[in-house]
C-alpha atoms as a PDB file:
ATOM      1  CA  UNK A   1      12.354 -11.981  10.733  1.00  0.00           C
ATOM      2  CA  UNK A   2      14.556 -13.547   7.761  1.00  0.00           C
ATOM      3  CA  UNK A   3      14.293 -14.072   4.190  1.00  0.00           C
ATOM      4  CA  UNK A   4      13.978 -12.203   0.807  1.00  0.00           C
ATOM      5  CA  UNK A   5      18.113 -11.146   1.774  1.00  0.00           C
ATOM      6  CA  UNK A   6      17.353  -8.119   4.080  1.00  0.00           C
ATOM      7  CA  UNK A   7      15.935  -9.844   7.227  1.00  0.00           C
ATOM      8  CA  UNK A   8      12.343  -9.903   6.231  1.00  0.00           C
ATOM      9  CA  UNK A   9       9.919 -12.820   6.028  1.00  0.00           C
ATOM     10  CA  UNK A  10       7.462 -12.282   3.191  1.00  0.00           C
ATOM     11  CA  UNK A  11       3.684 -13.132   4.160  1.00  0.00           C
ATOM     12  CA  UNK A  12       2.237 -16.209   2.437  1.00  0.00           C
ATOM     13  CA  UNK A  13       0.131 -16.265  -0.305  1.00  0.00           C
ATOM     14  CA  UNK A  14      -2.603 -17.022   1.564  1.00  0.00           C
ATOM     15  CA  UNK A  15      -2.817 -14.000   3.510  1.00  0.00           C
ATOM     16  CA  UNK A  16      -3.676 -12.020   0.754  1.00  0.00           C
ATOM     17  CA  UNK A  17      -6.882 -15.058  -0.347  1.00  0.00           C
ATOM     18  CA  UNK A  18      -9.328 -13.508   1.365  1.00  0.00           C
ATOM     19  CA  UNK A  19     -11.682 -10.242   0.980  1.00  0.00           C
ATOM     20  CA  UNK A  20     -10.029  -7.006   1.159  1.00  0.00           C
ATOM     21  CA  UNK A  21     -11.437  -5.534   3.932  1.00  0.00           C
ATOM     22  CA  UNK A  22      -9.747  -8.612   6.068  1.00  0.00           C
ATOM     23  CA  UNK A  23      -6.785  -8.058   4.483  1.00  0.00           C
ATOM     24  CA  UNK A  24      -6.459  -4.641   4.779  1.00  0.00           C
ATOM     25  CA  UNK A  25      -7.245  -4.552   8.568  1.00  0.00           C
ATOM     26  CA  UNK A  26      -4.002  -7.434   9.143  1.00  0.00           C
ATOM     27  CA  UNK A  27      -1.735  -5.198   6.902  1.00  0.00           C
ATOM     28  CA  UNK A  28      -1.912  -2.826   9.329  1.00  0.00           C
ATOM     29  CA  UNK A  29       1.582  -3.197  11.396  1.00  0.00           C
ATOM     30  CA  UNK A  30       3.146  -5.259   8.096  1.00  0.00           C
ATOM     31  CA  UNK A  31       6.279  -3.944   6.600  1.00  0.00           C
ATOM     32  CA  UNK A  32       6.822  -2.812   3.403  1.00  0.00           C
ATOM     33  CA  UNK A  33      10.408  -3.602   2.217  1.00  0.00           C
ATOM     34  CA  UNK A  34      11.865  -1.851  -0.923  1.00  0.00           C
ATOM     35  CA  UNK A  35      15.358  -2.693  -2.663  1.00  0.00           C
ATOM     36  CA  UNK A  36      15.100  -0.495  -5.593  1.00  0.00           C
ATOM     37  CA  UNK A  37      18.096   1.026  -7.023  1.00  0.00           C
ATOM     38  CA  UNK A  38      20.268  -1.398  -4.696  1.00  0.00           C
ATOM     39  CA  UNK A  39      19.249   0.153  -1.198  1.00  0.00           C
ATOM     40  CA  UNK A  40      17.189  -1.006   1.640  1.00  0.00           C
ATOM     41  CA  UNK A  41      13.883   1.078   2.439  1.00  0.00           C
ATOM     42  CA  UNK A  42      11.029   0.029   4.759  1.00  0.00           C
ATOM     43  CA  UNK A  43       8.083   0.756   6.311  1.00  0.00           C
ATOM     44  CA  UNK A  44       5.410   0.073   8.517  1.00  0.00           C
ATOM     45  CA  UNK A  45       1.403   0.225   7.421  1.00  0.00           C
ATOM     46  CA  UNK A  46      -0.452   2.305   9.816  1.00  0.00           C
ATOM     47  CA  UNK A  47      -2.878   3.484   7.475  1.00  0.00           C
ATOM     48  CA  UNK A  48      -4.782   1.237   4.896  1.00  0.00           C
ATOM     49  CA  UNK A  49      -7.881   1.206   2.201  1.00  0.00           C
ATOM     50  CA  UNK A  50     -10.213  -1.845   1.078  1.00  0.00           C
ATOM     51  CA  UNK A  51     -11.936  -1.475  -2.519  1.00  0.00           C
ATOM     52  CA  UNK A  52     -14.302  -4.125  -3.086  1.00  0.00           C
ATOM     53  CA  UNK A  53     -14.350  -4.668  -7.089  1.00  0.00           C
ATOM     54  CA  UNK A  54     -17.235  -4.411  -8.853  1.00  0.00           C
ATOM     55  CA  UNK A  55     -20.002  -4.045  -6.859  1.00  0.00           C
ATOM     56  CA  UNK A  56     -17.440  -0.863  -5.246  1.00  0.00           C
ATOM     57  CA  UNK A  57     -18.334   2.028  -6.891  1.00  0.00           C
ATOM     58  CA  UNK A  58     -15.119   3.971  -5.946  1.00  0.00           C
ATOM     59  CA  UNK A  59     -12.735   0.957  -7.187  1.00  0.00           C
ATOM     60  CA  UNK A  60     -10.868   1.286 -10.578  1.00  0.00           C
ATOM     61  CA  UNK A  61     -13.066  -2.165 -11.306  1.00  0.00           C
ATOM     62  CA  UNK A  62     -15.816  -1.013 -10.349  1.00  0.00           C
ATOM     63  CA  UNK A  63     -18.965  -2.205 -12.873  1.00  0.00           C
ATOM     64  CA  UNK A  64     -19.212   0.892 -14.725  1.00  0.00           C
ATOM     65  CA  UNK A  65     -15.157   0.864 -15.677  1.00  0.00           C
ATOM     66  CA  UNK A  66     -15.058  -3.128 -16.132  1.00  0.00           C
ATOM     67  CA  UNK A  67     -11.660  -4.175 -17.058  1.00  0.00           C
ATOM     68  CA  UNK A  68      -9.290  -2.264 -18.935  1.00  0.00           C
ATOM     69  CA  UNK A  69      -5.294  -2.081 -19.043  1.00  0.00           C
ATOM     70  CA  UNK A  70      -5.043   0.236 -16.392  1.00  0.00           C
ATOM     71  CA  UNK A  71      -6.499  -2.282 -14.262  1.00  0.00           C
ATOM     72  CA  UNK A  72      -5.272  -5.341 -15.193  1.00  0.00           C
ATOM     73  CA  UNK A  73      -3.182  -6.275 -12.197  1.00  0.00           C
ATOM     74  CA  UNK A  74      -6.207  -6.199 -10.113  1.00  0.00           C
ATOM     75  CA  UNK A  75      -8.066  -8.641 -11.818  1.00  0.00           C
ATOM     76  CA  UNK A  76      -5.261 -11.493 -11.128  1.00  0.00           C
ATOM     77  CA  UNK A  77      -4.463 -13.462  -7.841  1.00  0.00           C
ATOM     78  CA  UNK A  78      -3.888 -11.955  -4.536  1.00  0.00           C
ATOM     79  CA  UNK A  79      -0.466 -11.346  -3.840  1.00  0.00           C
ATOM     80  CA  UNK A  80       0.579  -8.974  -6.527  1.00  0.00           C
ATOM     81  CA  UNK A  81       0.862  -5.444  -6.731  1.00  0.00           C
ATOM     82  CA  UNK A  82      -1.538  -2.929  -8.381  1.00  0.00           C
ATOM     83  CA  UNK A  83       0.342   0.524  -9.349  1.00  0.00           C
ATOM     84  CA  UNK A  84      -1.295   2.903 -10.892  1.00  0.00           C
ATOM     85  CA  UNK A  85      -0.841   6.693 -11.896  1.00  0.00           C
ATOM     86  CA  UNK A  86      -2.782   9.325 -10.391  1.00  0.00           C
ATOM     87  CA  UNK A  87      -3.562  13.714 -11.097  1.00  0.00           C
ATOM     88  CA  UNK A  88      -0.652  12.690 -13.457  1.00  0.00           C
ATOM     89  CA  UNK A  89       2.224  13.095 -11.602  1.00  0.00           C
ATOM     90  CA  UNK A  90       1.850  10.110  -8.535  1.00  0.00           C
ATOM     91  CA  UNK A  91       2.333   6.010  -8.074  1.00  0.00           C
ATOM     92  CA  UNK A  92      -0.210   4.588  -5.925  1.00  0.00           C
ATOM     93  CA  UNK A  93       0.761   1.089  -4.305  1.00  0.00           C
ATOM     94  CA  UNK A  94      -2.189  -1.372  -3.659  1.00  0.00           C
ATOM     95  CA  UNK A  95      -2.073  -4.496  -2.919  1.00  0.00           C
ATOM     96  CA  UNK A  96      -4.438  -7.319  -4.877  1.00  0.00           C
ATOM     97  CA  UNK A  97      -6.590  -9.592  -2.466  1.00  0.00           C
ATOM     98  CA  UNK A  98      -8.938 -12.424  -3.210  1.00  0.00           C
ATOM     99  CA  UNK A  99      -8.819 -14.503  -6.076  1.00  0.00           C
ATOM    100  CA  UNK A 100      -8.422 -14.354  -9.390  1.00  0.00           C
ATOM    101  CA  UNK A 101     -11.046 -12.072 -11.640  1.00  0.00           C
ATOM    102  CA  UNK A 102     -12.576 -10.415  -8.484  1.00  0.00           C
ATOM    103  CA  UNK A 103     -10.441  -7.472  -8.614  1.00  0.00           C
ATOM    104  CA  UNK A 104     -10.484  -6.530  -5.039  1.00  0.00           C
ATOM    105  CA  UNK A 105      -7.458  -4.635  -3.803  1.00  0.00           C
ATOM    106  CA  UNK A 106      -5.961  -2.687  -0.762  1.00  0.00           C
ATOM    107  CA  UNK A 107      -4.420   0.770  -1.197  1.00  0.00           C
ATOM    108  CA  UNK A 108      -1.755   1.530   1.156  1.00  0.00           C
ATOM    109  CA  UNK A 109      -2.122   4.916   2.534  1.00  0.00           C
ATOM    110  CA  UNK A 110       0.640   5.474   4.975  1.00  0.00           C
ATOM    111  CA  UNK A 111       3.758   3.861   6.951  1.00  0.00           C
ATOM    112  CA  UNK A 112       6.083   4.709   9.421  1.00  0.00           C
ATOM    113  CA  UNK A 113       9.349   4.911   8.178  1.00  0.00           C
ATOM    114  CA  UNK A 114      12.080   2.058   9.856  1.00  0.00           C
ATOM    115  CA  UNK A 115      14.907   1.744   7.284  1.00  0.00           C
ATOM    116  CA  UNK A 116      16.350   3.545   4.973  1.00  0.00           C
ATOM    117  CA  UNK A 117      15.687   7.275   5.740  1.00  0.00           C
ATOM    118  CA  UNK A 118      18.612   9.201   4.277  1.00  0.00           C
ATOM    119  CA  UNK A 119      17.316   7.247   0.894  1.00  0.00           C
ATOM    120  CA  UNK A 120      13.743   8.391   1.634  1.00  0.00           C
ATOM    121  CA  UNK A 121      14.860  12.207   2.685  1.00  0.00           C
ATOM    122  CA  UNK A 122      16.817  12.280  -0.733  1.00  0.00           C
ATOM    123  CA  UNK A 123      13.665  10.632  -2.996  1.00  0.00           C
ATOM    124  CA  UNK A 124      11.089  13.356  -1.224  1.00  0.00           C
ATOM    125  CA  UNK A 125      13.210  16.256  -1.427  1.00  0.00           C
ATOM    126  CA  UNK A 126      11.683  18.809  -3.097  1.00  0.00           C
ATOM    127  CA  UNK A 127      12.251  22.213  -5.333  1.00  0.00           C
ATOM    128  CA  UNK A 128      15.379  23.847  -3.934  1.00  0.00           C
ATOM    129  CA  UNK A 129      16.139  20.718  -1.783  1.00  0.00           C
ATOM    130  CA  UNK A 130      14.147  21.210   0.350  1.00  0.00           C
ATOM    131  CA  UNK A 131      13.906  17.900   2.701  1.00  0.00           C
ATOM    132  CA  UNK A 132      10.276  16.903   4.334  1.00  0.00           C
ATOM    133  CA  UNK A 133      10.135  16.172   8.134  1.00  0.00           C
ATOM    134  CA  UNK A 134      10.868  12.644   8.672  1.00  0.00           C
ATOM    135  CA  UNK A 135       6.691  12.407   9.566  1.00  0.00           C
ATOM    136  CA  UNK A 136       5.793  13.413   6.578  1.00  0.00           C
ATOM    137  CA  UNK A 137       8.235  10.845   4.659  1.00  0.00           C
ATOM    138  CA  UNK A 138       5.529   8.242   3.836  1.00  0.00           C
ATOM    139  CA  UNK A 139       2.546  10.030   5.249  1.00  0.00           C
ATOM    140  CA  UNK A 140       0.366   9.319   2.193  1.00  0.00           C
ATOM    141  CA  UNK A 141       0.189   7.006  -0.755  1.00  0.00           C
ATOM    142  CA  UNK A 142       1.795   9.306  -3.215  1.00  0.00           C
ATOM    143  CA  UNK A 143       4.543   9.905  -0.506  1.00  0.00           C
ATOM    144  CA  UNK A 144       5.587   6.451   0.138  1.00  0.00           C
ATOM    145  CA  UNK A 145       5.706   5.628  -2.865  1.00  0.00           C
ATOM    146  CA  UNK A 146       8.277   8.525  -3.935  1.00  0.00           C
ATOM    147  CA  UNK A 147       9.887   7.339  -0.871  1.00  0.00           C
ATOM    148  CA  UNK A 148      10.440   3.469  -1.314  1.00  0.00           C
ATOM    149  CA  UNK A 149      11.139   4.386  -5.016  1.00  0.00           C
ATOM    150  CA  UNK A 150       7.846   2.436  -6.685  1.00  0.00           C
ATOM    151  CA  UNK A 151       6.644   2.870 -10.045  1.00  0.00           C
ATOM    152  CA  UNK A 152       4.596   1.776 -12.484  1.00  0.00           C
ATOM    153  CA  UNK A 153       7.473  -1.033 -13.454  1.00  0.00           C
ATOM    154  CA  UNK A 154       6.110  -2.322 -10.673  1.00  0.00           C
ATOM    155  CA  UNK A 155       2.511  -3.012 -11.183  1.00  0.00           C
ATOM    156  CA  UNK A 156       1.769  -6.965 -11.391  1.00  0.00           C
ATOM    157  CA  UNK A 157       4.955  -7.805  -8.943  1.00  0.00           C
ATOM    158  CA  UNK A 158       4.672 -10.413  -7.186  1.00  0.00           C
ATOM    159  CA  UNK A 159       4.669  -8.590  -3.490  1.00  0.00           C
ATOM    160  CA  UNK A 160       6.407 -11.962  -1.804  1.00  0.00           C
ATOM    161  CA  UNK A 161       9.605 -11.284  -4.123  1.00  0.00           C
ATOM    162  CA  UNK A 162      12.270  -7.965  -4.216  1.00  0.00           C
ATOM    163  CA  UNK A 163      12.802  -5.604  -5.392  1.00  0.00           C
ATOM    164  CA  UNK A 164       9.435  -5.280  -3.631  1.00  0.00           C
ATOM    165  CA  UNK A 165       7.962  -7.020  -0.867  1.00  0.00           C
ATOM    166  CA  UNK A 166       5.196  -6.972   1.907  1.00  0.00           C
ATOM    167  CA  UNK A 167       6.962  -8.686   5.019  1.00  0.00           C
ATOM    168  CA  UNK A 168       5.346  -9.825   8.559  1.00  0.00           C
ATOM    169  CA  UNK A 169       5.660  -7.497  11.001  1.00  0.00           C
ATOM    170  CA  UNK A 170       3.841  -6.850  14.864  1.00  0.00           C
ATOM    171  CA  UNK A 171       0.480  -7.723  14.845  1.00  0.00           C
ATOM    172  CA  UNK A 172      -1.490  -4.480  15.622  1.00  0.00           C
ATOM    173  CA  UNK A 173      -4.700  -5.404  18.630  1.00  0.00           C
ATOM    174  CA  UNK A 174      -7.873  -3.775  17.422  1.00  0.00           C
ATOM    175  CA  UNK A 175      -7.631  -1.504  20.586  1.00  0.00           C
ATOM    176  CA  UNK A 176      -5.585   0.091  18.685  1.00  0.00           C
ATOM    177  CA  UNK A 177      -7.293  -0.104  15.271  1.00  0.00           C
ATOM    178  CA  UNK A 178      -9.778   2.585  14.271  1.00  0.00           C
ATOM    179  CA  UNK A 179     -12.090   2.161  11.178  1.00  0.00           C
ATOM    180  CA  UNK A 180     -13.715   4.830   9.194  1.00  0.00           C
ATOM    181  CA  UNK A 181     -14.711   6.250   5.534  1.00  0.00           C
ATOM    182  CA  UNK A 182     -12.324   6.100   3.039  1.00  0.00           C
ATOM    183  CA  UNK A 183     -10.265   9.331   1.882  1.00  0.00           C
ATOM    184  CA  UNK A 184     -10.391  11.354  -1.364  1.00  0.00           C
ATOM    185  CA  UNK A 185     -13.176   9.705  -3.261  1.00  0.00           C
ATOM    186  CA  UNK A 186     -16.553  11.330  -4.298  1.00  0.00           C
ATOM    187  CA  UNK A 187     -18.597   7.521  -4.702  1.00  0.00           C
ATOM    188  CA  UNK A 188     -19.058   5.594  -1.659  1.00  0.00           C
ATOM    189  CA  UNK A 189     -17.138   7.866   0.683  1.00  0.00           C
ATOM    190  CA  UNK A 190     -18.556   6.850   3.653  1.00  0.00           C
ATOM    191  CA  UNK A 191     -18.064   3.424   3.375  1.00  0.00           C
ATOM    192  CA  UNK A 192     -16.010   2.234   6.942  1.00  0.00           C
ATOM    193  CA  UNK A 193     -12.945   0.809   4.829  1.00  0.00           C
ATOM    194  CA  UNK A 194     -10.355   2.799   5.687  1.00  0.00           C
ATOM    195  CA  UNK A 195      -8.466   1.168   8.572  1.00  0.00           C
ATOM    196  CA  UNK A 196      -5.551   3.007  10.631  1.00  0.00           C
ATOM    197  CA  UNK A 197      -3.424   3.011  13.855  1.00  0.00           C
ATOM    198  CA  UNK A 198      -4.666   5.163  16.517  1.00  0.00           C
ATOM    199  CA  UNK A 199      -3.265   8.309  17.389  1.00  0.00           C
ATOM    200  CA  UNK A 200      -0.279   7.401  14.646  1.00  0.00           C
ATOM    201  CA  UNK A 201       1.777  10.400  14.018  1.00  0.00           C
ATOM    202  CA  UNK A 202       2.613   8.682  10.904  1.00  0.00           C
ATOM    203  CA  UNK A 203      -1.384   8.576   9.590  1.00  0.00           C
ATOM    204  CA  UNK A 204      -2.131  10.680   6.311  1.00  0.00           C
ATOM    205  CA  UNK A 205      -4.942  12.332   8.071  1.00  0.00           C
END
């Protein structure tokens, strides 16, 4: 792969044109690249989530929220980030879908770590130092995001440009892919949009 400096080809634009649930199924073996604070940290998408806008009732657009600044990002063109705050104290990465105004986005729930550990083992360390096993690293959205060092200053990036980027990676057969209900969320739980890698040590759950 080349490009965006670090040996990573960004996908196109159009990858990201189409419903959520499509996109969040071919993220699944993509690689997310992070240069913040001047290092190299990546990771590969084993573990995704589709939320479907308004009609969704567990997305941050669904009808009965509307639009609102928290939101904002996911109301623009597919391609840019959505980051948003959660339980006060986590970054959740997402990744907008779809057009403009439809508000569809893809959470990313979990990657396996390729660059970039040491970085990772030093942004996850907890109370008294204590490091995480490299599995647990990005196992989660609140996790890889502490990880690849992504914050709200990132919400609305455009996820084809560092200091954050989505890059192509090995396309993942759906032998491999299984599909289920989507994690954490009271309204439309069951709903089969929560794609992941099979038997992935590196899945949230």
């Amino acid at each position: 792969m080349s490009g965006v400096g670090t040996g990573y080809t960004p996908l196109p634009a159009a990858f990201y044109e189409r419903g959520a649930e499509l996109v969040a199924r071919d993220l699944l073996g993509a690689v997310v690249v992070s240069t913040v604070g001047g290092v190299v940290t990546a990771g590969r998408i084993v573990e995704t989530e589709a939320y479907l806008g308004a009609p969704d009732p567990a997305s941050h657009a669904a009808e009965r929220i509307g639009r609102t600044a928290r939101n904002e990002s996911m109301f623009g063109r597919g391609g840019i980030a959505y980051v948003y705050f959660i339980y006060g104290m986590h970054w959740c990465l997402n990744a907008v879908t779809g057009v403009p105004e439809v508000a569809n986005a893809v959470l990313i729930r979990a990657l396996e770590p390729m660059e970039g550990l040491e970085t990772m083992r030093e942004r996850r360390s907890g109370r008294g130092g204590r490091v995480p096993r490299d599995r647990d690293l990005a196992r989660g959205p609140a996790r890889l995001t502490e990880a690849l060092g992504i914050t709200g200053a990132l919400d609305g990036h455009d996820l084809a440009l560092p200091p954050l980027v989505i890059a192509e990676g090995d396309a993942v057969p759906d032998k491999a892919v299984a599909v289920g209900p989507r994690v954490g969320i009271t309204r439309a739980a069951d709903w089969p949009l929560r794609f992941y890698m099979e038997g992935s040590p590196w899945v949230s759950r």
